[in-house]
PDB file of N, CA and C in Angstrom:
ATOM      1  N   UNK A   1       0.518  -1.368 -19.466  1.00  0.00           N
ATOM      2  CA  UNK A   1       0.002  -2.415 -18.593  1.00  0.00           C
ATOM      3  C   UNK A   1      -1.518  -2.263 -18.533  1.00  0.00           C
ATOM      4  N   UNK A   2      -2.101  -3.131 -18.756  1.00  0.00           N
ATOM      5  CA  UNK A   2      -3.395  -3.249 -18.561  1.00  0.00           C
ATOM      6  C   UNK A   2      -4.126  -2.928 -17.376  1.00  0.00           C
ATOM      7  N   UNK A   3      -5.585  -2.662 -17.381  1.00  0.00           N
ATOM      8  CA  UNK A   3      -5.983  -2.383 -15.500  1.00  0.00           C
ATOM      9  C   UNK A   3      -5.992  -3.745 -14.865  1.00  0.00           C
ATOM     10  N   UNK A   4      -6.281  -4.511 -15.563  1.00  0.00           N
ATOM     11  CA  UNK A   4      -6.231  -6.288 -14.675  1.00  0.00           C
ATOM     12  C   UNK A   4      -5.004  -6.483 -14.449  1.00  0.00           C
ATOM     13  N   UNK A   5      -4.018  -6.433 -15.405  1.00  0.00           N
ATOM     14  CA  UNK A   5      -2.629  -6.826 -14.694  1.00  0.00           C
ATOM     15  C   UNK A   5      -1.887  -5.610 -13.674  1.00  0.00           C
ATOM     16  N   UNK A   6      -2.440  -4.247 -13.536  1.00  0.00           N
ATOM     17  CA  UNK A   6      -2.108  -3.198 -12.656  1.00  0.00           C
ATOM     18  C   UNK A   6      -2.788  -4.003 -11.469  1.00  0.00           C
ATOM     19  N   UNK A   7      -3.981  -4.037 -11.607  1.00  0.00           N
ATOM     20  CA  UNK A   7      -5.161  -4.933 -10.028  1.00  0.00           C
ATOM     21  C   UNK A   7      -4.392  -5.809  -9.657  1.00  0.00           C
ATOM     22  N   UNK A   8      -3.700  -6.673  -9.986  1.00  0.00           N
ATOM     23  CA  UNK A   8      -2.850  -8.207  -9.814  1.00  0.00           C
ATOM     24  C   UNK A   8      -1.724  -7.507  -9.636  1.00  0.00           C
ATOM     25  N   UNK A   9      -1.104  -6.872  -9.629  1.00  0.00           N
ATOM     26  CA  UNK A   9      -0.058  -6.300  -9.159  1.00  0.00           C
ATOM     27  C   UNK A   9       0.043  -5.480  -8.120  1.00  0.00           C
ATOM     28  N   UNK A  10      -0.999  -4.829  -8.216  1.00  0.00           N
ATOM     29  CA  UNK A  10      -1.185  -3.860  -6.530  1.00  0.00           C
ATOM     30  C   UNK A  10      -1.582  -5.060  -5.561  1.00  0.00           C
ATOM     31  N   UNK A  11      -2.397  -5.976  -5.603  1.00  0.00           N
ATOM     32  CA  UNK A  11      -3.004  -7.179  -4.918  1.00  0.00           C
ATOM     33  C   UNK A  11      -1.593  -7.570  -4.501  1.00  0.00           C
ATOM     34  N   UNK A  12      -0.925  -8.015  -5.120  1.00  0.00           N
ATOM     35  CA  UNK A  12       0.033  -8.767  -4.576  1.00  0.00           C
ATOM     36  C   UNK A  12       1.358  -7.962  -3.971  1.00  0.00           C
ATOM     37  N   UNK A  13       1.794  -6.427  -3.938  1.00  0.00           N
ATOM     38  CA  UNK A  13       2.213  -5.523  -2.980  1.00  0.00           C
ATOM     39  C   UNK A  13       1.423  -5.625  -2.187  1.00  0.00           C
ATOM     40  N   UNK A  14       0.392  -5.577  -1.640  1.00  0.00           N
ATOM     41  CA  UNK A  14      -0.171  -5.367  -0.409  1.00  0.00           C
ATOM     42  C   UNK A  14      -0.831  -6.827   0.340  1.00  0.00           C
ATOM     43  N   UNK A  15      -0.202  -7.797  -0.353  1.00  0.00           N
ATOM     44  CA  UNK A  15      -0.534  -9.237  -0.054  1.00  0.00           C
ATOM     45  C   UNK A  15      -0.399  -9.412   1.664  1.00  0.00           C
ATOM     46  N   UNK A  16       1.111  -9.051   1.660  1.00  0.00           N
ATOM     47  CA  UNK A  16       1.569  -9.114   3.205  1.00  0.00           C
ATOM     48  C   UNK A  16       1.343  -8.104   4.276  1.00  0.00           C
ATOM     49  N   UNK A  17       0.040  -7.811   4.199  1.00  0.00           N
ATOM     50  CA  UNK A  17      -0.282  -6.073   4.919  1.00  0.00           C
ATOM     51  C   UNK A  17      -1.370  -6.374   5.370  1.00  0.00           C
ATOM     52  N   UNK A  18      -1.734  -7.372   5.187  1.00  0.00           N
ATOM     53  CA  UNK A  18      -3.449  -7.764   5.747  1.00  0.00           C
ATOM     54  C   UNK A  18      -3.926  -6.753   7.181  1.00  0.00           C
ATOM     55  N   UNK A  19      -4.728  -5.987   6.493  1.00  0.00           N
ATOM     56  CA  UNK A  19      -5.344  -5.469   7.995  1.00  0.00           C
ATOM     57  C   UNK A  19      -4.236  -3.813   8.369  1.00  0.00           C
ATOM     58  N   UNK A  20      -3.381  -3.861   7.427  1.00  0.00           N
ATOM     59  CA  UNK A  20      -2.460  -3.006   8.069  1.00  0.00           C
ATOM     60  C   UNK A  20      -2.636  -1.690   6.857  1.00  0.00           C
ATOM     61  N   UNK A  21      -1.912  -0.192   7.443  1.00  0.00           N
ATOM     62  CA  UNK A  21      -2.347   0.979   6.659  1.00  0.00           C
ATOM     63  C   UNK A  21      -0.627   0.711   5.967  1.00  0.00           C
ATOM     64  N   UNK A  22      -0.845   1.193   4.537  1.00  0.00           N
ATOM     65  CA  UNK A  22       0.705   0.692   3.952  1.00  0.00           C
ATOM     66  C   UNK A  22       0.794   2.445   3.002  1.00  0.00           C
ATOM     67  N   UNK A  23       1.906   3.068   3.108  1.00  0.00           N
ATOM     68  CA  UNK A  23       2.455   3.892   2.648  1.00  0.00           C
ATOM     69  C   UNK A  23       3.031   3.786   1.220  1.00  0.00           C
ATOM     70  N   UNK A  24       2.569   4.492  -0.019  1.00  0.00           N
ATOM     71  CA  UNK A  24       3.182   3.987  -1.296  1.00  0.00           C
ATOM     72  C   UNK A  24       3.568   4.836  -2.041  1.00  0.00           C
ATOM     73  N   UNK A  25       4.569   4.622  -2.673  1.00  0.00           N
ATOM     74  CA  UNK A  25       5.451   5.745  -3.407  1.00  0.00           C
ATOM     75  C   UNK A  25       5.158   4.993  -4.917  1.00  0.00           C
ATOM     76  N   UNK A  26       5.425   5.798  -5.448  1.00  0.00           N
ATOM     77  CA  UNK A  26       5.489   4.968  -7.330  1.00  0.00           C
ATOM     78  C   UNK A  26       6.770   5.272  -7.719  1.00  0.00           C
ATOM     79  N   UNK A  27       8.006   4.553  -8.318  1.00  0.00           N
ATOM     80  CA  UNK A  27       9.306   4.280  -8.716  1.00  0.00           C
ATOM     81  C   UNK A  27       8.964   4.042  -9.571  1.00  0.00           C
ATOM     82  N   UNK A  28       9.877   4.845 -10.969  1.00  0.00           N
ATOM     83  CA  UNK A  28       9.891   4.700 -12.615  1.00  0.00           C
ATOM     84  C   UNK A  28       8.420   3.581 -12.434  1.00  0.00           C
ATOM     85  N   UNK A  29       7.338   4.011 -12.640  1.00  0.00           N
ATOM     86  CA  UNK A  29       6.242   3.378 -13.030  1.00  0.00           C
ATOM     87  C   UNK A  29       5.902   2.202 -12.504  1.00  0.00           C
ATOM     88  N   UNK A  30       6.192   2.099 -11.075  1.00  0.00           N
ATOM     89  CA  UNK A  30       6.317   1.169 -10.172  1.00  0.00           C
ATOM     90  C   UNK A  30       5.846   1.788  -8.812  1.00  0.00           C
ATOM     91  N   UNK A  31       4.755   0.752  -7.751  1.00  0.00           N
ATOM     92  CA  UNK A  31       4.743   1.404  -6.461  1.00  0.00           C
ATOM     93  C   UNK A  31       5.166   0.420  -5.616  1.00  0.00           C
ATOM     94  N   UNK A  32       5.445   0.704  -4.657  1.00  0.00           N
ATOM     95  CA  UNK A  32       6.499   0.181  -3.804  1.00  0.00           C
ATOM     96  C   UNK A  32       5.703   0.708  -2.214  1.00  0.00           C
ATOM     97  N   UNK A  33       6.074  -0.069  -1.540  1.00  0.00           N
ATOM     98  CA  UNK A  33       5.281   0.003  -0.186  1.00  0.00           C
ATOM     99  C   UNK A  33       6.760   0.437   0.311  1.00  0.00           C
ATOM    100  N   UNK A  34       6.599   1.570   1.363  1.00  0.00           N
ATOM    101  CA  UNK A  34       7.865   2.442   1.808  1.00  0.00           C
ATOM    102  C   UNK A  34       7.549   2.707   3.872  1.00  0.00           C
ATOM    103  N   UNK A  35       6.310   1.829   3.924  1.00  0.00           N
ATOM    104  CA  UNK A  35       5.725   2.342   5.474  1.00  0.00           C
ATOM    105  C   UNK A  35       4.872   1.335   5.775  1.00  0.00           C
ATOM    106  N   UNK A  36       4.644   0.874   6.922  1.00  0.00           N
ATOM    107  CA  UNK A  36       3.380   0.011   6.724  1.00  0.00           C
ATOM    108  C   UNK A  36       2.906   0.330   8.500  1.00  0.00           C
ATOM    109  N   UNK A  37       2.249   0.382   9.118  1.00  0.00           N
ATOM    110  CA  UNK A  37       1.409   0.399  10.487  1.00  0.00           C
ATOM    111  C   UNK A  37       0.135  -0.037  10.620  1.00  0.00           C
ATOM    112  N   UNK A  38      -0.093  -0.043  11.945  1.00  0.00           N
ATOM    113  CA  UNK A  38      -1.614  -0.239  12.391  1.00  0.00           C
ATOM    114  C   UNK A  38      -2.048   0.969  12.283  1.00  0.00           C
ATOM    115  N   UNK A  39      -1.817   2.140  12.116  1.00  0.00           N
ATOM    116  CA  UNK A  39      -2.082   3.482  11.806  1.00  0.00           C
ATOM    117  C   UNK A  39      -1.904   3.785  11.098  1.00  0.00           C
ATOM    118  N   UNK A  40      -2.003   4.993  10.140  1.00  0.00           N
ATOM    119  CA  UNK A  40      -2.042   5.518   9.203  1.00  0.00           C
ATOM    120  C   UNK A  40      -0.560   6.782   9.485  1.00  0.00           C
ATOM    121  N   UNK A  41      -0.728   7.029  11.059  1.00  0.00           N
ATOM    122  CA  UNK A  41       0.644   8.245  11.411  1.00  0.00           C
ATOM    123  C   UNK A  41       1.728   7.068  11.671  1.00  0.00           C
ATOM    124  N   UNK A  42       1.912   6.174  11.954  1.00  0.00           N
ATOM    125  CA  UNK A  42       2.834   4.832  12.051  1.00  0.00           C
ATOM    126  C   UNK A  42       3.426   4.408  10.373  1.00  0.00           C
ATOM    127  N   UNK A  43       2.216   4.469   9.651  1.00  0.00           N
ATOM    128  CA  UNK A  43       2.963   4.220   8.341  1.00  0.00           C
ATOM    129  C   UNK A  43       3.531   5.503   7.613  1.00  0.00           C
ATOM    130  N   UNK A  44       3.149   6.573   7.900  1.00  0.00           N
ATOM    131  CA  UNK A  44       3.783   7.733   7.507  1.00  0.00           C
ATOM    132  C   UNK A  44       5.090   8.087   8.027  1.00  0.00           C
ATOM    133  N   UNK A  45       4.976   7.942   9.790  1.00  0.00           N
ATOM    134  CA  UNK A  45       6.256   7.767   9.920  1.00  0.00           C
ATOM    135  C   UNK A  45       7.340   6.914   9.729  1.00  0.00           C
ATOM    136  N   UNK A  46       7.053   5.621   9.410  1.00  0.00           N
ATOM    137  CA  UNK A  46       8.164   4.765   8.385  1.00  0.00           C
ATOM    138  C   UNK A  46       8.686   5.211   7.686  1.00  0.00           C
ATOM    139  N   UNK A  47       7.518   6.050   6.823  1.00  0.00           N
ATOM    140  CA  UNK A  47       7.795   6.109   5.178  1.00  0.00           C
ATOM    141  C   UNK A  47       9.145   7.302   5.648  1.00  0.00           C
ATOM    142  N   UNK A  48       8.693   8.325   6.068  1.00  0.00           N
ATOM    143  CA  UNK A  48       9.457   9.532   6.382  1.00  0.00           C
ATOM    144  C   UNK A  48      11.089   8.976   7.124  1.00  0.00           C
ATOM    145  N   UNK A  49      11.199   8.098   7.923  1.00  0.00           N
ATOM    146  CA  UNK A  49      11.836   7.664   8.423  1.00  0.00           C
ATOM    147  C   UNK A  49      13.113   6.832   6.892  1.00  0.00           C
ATOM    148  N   UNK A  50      12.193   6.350   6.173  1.00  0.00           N
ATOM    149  CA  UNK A  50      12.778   5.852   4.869  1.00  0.00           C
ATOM    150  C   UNK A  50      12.822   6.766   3.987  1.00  0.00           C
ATOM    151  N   UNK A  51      12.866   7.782   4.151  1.00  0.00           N
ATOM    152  CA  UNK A  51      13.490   9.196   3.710  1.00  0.00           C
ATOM    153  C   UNK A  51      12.070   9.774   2.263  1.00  0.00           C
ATOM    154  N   UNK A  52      11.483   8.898   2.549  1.00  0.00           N
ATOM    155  CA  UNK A  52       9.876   9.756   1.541  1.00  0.00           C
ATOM    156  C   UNK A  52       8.824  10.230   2.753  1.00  0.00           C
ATOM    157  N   UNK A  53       8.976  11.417   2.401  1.00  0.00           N
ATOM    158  CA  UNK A  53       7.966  12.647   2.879  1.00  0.00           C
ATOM    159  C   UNK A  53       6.748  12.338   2.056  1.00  0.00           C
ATOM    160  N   UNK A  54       6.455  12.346   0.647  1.00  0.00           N
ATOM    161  CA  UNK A  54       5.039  12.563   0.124  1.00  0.00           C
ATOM    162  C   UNK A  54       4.690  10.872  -0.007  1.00  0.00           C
ATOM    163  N   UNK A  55       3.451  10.683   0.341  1.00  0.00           N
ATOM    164  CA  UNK A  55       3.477   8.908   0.000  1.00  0.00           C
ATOM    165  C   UNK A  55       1.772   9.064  -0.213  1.00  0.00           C
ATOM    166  N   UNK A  56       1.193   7.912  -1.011  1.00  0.00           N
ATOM    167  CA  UNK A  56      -0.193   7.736  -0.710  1.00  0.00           C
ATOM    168  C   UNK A  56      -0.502   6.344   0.645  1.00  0.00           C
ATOM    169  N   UNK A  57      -1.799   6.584   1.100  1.00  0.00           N
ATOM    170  CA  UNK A  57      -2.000   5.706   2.107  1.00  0.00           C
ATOM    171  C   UNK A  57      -2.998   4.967   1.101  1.00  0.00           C
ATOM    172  N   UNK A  58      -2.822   3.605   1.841  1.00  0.00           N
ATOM    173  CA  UNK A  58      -4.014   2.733   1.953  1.00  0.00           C
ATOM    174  C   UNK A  58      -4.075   1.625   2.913  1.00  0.00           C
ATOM    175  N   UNK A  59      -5.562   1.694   3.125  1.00  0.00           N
ATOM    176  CA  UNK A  59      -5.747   0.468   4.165  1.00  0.00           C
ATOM    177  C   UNK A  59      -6.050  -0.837   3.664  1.00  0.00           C
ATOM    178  N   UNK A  60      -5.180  -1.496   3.612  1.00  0.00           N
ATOM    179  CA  UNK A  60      -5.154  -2.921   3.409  1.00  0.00           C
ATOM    180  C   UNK A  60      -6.797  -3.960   4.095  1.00  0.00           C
ATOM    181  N   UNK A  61      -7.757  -4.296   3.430  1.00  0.00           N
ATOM    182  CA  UNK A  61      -8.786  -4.579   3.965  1.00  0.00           C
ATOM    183  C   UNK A  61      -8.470  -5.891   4.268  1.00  0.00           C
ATOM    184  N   UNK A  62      -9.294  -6.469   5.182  1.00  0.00           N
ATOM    185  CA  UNK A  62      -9.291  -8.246   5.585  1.00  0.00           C
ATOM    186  C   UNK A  62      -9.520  -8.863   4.251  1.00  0.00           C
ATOM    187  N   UNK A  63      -8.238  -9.741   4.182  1.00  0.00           N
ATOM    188  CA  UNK A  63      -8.995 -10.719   3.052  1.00  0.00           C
ATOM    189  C   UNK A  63      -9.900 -11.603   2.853  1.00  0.00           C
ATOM    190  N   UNK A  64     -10.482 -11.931   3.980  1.00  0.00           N
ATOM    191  CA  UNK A  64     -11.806 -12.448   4.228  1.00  0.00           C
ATOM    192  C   UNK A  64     -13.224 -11.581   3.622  1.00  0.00           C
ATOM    193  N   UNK A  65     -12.602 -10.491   3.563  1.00  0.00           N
ATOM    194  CA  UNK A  65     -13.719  -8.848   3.198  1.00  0.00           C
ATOM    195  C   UNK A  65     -14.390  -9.515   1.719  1.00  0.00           C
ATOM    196  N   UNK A  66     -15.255  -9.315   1.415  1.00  0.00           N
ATOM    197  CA  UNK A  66     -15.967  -9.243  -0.265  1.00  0.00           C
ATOM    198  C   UNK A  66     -16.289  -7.893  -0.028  1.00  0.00           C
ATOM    199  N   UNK A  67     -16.148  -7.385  -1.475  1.00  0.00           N
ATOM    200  CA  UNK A  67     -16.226  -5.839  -1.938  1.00  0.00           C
ATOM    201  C   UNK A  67     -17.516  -6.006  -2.963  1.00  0.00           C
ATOM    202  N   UNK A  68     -18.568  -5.339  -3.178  1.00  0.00           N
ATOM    203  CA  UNK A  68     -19.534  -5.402  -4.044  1.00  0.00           C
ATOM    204  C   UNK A  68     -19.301  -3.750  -4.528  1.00  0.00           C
ATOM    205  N   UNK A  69     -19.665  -3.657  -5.798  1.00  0.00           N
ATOM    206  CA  UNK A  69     -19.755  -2.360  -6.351  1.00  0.00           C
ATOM    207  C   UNK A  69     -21.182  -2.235  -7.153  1.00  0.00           C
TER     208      UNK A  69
END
Protein backbone atom coordinates (compact mmCIF):
# COMPACT_ATOMS: atom_id res chain seq x y z
CA UNK A 1 0.00 0.00 0.00
CA UNK A 2 1.25 3.17 -0.80
CA UNK A 3 1.80 6.21 1.90
CA UNK A 4 -1.16 8.24 0.14
CA UNK A 5 -3.48 5.43 0.13
CA UNK A 6 -2.21 4.41 4.00
CA UNK A 7 -3.00 8.66 4.72
CA UNK A 8 -6.63 8.07 3.11
CA UNK A 9 -7.13 5.27 5.05
CA UNK A 10 -6.08 6.31 8.50
CA UNK A 11 -8.16 9.74 7.57
CA UNK A 12 -11.07 7.95 7.15
CA UNK A 13 -10.76 5.52 10.59
CA UNK A 14 -10.57 8.46 12.49
CA UNK A 15 -13.23 10.39 10.37
CA UNK A 16 -15.83 9.88 13.20
CA UNK A 17 -13.53 10.93 16.24
CA UNK A 18 -13.38 14.55 15.57
CA UNK A 19 -11.82 16.14 18.56
CA UNK A 20 -11.72 12.82 20.39
CA UNK A 21 -8.35 10.64 21.72
CA UNK A 22 -8.92 7.13 19.70
CA UNK A 23 -7.03 3.93 20.79
CA UNK A 24 -5.49 1.73 17.81
CA UNK A 25 -4.50 -1.67 17.43
CA UNK A 26 -3.20 -2.96 13.87
CA UNK A 27 -5.09 -6.43 12.72
CA UNK A 28 -3.27 -8.62 9.96
CA UNK A 29 -2.01 -5.23 8.49
CA UNK A 30 -4.94 -3.32 9.40
CA UNK A 31 -5.68 -0.63 12.31
CA UNK A 32 -8.74 -0.57 13.82
CA UNK A 33 -9.92 1.94 16.45
CA UNK A 34 -10.57 -0.36 19.74
CA UNK A 35 -11.22 2.91 22.37
CA UNK A 36 -12.16 6.26 21.71
CA UNK A 37 -12.60 9.24 24.73
CA UNK A 38 -12.31 12.76 25.55
CA UNK A 39 -9.20 11.50 27.32
CA UNK A 40 -6.57 9.65 26.52
CA UNK A 41 -7.19 7.24 30.17
CA UNK A 42 -11.04 6.97 28.79
CA UNK A 43 -9.78 5.63 25.51
CA UNK A 44 -7.39 3.27 27.08
CA UNK A 45 -9.86 2.15 29.22
CA UNK A 46 -12.25 1.10 26.36
CA UNK A 47 -9.59 -0.38 24.62
CA UNK A 48 -8.69 -2.60 27.81
CA UNK A 49 -12.25 -3.06 28.50
CA UNK A 50 -12.33 -4.56 24.68
CA UNK A 51 -9.85 -6.89 25.88
CA UNK A 52 -6.47 -4.95 24.18
CA UNK A 53 -4.06 -3.93 26.82
CA UNK A 54 -1.23 -2.55 24.33
CA UNK A 55 -2.85 0.11 21.86
CA UNK A 56 -1.34 3.34 20.25
CA UNK A 57 -3.10 6.74 21.06
CA UNK A 58 -3.99 9.50 18.94
CA UNK A 59 -5.67 12.69 19.13
CA UNK A 60 -7.98 13.20 16.52
CA UNK A 61 -7.43 17.08 15.62
CA UNK A 62 -10.46 19.55 14.60
CA UNK A 63 -11.14 19.25 11.13
CA UNK A 64 -11.37 22.72 10.74
CA UNK A 65 -7.35 22.53 11.95
CA UNK A 66 -4.76 23.19 8.78
CA UNK A 67 -1.46 21.44 9.52
CA UNK A 68 1.63 23.20 7.82
CA UNK A 69 4.96 21.31 7.84
Amino acid sequence: MSATNKEEAFAELVRGYENLWVAIVEKDGVECVVGNGNTAVEAVDEAKQNGHAQVMLFKVPSFETRVVY
